[in-house]
Protein backbone atom coordinates (compact mmCIF):
# COMPACT_ATOMS: atom_id res chain seq x y z
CA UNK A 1 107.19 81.52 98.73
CA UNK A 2 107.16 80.25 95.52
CA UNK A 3 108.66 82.47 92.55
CA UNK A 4 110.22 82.27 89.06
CA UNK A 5 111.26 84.27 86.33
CA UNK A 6 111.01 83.64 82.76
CA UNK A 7 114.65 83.14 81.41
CA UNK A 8 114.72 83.57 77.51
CA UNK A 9 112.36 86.58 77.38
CA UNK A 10 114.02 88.21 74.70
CA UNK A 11 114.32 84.77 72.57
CA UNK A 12 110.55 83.99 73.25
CA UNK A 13 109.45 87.79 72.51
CA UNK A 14 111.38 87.83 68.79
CA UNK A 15 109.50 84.16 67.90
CA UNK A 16 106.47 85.64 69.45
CA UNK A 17 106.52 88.88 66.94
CA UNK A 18 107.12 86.18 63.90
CA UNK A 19 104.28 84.26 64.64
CA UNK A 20 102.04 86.96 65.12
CA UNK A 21 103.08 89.20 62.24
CA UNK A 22 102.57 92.44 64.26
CA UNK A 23 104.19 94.74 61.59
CA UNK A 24 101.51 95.68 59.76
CA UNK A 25 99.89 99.42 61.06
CA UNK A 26 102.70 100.93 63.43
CA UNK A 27 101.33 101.30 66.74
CA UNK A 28 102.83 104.36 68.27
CA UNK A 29 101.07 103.90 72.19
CA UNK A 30 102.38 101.59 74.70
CA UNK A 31 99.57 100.49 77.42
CA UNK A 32 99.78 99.41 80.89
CA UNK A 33 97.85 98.22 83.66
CA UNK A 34 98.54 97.78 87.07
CA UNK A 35 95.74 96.46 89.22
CA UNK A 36 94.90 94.56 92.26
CA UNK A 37 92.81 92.57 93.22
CA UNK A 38 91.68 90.47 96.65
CA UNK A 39 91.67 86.44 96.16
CA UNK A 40 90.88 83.49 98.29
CA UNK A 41 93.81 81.38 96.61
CA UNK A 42 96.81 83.33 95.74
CA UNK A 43 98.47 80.29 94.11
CA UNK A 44 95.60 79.27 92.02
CA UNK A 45 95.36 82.84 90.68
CA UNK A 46 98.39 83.46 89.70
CA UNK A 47 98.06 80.20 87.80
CA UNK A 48 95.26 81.19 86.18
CA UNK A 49 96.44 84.56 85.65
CA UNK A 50 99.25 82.70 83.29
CA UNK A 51 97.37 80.16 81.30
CA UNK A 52 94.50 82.86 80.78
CA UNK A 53 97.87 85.41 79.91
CA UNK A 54 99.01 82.47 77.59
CA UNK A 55 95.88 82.18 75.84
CA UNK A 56 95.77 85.66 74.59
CA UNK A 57 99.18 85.85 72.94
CA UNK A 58 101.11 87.46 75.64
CA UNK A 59 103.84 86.03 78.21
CA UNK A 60 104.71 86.15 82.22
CA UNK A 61 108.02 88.04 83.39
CA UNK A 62 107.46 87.31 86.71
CA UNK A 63 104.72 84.79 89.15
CA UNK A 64 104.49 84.61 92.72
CA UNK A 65 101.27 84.52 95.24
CA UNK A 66 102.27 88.54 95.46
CA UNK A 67 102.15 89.65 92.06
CA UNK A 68 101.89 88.69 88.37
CA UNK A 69 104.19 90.06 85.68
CA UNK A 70 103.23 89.61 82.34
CA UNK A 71 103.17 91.31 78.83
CA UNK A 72 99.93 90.91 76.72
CA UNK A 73 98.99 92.07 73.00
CA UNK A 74 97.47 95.63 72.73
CA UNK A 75 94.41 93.85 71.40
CA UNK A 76 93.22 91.71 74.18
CA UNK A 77 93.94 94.77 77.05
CA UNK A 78 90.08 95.32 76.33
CA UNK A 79 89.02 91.70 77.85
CA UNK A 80 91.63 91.97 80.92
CA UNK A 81 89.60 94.16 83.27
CA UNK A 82 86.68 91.09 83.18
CA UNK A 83 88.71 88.61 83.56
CA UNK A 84 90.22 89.55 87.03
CA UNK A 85 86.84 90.69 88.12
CA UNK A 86 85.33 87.70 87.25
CA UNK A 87 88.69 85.76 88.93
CA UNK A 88 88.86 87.67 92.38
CA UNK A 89 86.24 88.16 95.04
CA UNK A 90 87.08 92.31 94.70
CA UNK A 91 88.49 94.43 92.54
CA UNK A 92 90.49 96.38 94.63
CA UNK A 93 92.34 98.75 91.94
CA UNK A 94 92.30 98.53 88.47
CA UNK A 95 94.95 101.58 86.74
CA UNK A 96 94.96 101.78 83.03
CA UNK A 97 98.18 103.88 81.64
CA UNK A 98 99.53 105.09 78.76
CA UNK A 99 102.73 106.35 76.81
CA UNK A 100 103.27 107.47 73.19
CA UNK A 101 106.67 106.35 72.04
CA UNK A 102 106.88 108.54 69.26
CA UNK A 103 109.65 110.55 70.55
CA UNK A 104 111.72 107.69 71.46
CA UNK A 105 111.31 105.97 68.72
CA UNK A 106 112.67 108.81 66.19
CA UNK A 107 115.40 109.60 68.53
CA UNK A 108 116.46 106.17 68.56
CA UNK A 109 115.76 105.70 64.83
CA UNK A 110 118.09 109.17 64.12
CA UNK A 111 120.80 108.78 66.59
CA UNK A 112 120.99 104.67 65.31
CA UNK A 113 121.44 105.86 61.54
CA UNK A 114 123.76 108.65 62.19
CA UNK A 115 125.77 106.71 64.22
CA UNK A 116 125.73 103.62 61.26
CA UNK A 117 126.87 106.80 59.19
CA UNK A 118 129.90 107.54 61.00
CA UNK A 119 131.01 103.81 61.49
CA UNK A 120 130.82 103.30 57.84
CA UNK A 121 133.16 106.18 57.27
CA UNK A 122 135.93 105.39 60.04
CA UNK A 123 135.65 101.92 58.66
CA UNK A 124 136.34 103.26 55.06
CA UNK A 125 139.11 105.21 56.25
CA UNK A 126 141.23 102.42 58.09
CA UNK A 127 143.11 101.09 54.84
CA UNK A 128 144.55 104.58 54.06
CA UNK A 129 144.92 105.56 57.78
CA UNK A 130 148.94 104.93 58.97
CA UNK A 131 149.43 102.61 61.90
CA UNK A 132 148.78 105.71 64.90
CA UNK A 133 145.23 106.89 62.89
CA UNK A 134 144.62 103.05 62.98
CA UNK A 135 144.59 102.74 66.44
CA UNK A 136 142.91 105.73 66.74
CA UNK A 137 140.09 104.53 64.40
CA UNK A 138 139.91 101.74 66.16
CA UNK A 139 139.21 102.97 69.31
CA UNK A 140 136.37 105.15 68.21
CA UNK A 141 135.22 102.23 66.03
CA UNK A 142 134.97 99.80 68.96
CA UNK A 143 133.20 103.20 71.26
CA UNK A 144 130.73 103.38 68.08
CA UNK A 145 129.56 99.65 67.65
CA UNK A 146 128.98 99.60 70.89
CA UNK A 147 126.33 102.84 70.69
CA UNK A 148 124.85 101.07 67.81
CA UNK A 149 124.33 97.89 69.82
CA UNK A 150 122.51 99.65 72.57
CA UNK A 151 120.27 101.23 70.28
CA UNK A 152 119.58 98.75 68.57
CA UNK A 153 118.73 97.05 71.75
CA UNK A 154 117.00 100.03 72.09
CA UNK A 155 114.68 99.89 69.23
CA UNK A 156 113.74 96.26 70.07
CA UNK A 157 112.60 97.33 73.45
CA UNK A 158 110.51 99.93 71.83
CA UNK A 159 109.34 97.51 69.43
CA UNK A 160 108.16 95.16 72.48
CA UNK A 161 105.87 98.11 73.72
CA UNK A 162 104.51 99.10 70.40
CA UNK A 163 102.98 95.08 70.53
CA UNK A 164 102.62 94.60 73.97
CA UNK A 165 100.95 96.15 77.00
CA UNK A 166 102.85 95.41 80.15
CA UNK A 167 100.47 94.27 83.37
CA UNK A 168 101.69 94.26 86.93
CA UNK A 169 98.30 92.34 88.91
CA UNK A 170 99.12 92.39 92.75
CA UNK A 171 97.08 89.65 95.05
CA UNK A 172 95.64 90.34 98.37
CA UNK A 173 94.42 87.56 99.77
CA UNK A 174 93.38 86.03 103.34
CA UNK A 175 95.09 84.00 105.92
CA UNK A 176 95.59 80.38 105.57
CA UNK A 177 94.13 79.82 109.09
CA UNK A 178 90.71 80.53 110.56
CA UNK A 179 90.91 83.36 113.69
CA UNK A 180 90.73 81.75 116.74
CA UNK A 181 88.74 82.54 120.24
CA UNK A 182 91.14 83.59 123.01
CA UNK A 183 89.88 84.85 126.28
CA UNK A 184 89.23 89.31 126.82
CA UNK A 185 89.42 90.46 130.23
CA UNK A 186 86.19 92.49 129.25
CA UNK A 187 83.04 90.39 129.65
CA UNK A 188 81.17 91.63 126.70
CA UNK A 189 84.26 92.02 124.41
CA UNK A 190 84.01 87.82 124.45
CA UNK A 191 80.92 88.11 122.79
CA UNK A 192 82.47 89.47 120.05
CA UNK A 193 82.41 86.08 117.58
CA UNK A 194 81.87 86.33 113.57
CA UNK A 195 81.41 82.53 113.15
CA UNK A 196 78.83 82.45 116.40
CA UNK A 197 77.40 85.30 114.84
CA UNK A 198 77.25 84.53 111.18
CA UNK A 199 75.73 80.96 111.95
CA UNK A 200 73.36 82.93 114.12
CA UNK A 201 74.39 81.50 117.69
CA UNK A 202 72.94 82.15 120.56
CA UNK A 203 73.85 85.82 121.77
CA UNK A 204 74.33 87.64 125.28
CA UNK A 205 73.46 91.57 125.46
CA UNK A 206 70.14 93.00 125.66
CA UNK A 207 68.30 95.48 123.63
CA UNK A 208 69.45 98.72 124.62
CA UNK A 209 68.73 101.11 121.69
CA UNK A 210 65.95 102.20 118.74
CA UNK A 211 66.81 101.05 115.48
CA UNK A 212 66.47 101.31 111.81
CA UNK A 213 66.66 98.29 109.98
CA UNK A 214 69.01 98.37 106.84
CA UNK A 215 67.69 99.18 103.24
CA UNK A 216 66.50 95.95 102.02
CA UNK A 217 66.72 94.15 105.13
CA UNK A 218 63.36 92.85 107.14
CA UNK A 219 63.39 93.10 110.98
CA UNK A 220 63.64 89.81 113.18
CA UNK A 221 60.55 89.57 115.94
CA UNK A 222 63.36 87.74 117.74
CA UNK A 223 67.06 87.82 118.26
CA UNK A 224 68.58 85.53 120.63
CA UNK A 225 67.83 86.89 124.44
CA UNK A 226 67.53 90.71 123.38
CA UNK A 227 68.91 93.28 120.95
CA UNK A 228 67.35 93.84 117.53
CA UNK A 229 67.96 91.50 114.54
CA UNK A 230 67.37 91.78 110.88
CA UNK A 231 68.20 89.49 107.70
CA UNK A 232 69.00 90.92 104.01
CA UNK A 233 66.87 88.51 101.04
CA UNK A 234 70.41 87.03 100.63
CA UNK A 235 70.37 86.04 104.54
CA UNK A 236 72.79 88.63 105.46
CA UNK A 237 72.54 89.43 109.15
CA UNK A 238 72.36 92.67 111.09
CA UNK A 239 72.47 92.55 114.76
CA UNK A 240 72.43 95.64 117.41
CA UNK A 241 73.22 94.69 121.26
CA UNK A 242 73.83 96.38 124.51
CA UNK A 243 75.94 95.85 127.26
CA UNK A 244 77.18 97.17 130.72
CA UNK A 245 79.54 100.01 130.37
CA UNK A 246 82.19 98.06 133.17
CA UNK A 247 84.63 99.16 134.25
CA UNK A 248 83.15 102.78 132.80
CA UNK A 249 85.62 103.75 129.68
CA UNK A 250 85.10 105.98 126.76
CA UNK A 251 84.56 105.01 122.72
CA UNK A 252 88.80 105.33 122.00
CA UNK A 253 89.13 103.10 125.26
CA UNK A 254 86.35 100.37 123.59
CA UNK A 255 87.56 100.77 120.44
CA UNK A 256 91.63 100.01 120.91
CA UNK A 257 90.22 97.30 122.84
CA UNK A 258 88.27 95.44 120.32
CA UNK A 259 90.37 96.14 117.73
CA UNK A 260 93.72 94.56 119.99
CA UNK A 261 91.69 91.44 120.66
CA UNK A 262 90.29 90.69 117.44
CA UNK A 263 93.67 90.76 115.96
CA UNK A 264 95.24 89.10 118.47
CA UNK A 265 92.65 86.52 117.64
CA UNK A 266 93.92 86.45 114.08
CA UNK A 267 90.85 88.89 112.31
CA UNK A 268 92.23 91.36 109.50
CA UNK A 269 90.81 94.90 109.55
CA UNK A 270 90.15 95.94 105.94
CA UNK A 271 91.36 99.43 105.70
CA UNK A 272 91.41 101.98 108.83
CA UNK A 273 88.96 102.64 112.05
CA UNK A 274 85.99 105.09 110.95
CA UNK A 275 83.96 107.04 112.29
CA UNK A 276 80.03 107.73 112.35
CA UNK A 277 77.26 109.68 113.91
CA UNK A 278 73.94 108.36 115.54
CA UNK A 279 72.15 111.64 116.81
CA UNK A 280 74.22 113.58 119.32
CA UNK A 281 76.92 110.51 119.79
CA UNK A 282 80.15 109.38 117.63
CA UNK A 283 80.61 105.70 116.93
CA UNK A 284 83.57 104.06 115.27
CA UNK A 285 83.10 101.39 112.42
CA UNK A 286 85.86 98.47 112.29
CA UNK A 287 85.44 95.29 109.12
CA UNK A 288 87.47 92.45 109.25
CA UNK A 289 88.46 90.20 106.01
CA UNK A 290 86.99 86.68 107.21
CA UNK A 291 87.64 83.42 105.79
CA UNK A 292 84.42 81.52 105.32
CA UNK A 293 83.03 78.65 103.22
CA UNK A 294 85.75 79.15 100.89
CA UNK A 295 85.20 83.11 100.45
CA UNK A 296 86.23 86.36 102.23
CA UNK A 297 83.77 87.80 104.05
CA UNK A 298 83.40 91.20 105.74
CA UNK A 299 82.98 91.55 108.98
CA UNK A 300 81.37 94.61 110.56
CA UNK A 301 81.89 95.91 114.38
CA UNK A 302 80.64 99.17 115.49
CA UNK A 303 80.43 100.71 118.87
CA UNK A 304 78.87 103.19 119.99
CA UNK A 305 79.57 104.00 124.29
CA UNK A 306 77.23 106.07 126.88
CA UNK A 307 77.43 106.15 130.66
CA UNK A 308 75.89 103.23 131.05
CA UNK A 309 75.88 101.19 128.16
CA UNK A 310 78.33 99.93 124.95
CA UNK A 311 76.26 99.22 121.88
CA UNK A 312 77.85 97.20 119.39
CA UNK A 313 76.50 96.43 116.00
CA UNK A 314 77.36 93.28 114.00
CA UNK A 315 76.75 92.86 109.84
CA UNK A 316 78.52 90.18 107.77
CA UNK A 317 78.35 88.43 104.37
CA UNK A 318 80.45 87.75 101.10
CA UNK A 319 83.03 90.48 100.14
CA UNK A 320 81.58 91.54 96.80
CA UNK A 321 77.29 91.37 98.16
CA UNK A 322 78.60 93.14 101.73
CA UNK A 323 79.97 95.77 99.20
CA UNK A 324 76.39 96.16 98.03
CA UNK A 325 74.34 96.96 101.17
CA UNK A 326 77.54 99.06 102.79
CA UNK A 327 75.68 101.96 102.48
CA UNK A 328 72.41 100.91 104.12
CA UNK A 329 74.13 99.84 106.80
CA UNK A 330 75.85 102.91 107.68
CA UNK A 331 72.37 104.76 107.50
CA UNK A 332 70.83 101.73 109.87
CA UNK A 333 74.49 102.56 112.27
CA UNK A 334 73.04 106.63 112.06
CA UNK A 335 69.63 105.73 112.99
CA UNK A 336 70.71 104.16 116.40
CA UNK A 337 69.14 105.65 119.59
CA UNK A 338 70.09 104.50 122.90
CA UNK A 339 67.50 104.45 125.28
């Protein structure tokens, strides 16, 4: 994977505080963000994540298709959250933070002058000191410049966070490769297809439950040989279908099934297995991250198991408008009935 570090950070940063002229008003709060975010390209992100970072005045530390680095003025923090939403298909976590380095700075600033103090004094005593209170001077001179150093260093570290917020962007994206079909034991688990559904192939099953068609959504008069159908304005599709309960298992038997072969088949579940309620019966919920066109898309898989019959409900469509009907979906998944 492909990573690199920026080498003469502390070179850059001092002609970077030149150029800008940032000692006017001390700023006493350093910012942070750390956020995350779900992309298609990883590579191109982080790319973009740097030119956009270079544009405002700031720097990268660190760029990989994992995580972005980078240090940005105070002033443009306020234009970072729309940027990244308007780069990634989700905004998956977005953490402002904040620390006031007023403390640090005067305990730097005091311990700094009061140690300048006492090296100016050893240093004025070395030409009347005899040649044992030399070395002895010496030593403690040596011990002292050295303190000073690191507080100086100090200080210019705190003056780096007075000007700059630090960022820490982490990419989640999707798998390079499309999942692919491999053969279930379990007849009706083969059914199971987001590109067969989501280009509205023809489907087995039969309509074995009353339904509720999501908010927004209008009801099909037909889908494929049986179940119930229904489309979103956007063309989102909803899909409810019944099959034989064979051999005759339980929801957690079902559910570990689906969820083994889908990812054997290469599908990434987006967060855990939940659970709902349709009338007297518990369902589980699985959605899958789904490369398509170009995009992510979510894929929804819900089950719901009787005696006789396992009802399994299908919804798809682009991350960030799936995001947007979530909701009436789970109220359509509540209304199911089986008959």
């Amino acid at each position: 994977m492909k990573k690199h570090i920026l080498p003469g950070a502390v070179l850059v940063l001092g002609l970077l505080l030149a150029s800008a002229g940032l000692a006017a008003e001390e700023n006493y709060l350093h910012q942070g963000v750390k956020a995350t975010m779900l992309v298609a390209d990883p590579a191109a992100a982080a790319d973009r994540l740097e030119a956009w970072c270079d544009a405002q005045g700031g720097y990268v530390l660190y760029k990989s298709e994992e995580r972005v680095s980078f240090r940005l003025p105070h002033p443009a923090l306020p234009r970072l959250r729309g940027f990244l939403e308007e780069l990634s298909e989700d905004l998956l976590d977005y953490a402002p933070q904040a620390v006031d380095l007023r403390e640090q700075l005067a305990r730097a600033r005091s311990s700094l002058a009061s140690r300048q103090e006492i090296l100016g004094r050893n240093l004025a005593l070395l030409d009347k000191a005899d040649t044992a209170g030399t070395l002895a001077i010496e030593r403690e001179t040596l011990a002292l410049v050295k303190e000073v150093e690191d507080l100086k260093a100090q200080l210019a570290r705190l003056a780096v966070d007075q000007a700059y917020a630090r960022v820490e962007v982490g990419l989640k994206f999707e798998q390079a490769t499309l999942p692919e079909h491999i053969p279930s034991s379990f007849p009706w688990v083969n059914e199971v297809d987001f590109y067969a559904f989501i280009q509205g192939g023809p489907a087995a099953g039969r309509s074995a439950a009353a339904v509720q068609a999501p908010a927004g959504y209008a009801t099909l008069a037909r889908c494929g040989r049986g179940g119930f159908g229904a489309l979103s304005p956007e063309g989102l599709p909803f899909r409810v279908r019944g099959f034989k309960n064979a051999p005759p298992k339980d929801l957690a038997f079902w559910t570990e099934a689906l969820e083994s072969q889908l990812t054997k088949e290469g599908y990434r579940l987006d967060g855990e297995v939940r659970s709902f309620r349709a009338g007297d019966l518990v369902g589980s919920i699985m959605e899958w991250v789904v490369p398509y066109r170009e995009e992510s898309y979510l894929y929804l898989t819900a089950l719901l198991a009787t005696g006789k019959r396992v009802i399994l409900a299908e919804a798809a469509g682009p991350y960030k408008l799936y995001l947007e009907y979530r909701s009436g979906l789970e109220e359509s998944l509540a209304s199911i009935r089986p008959r």
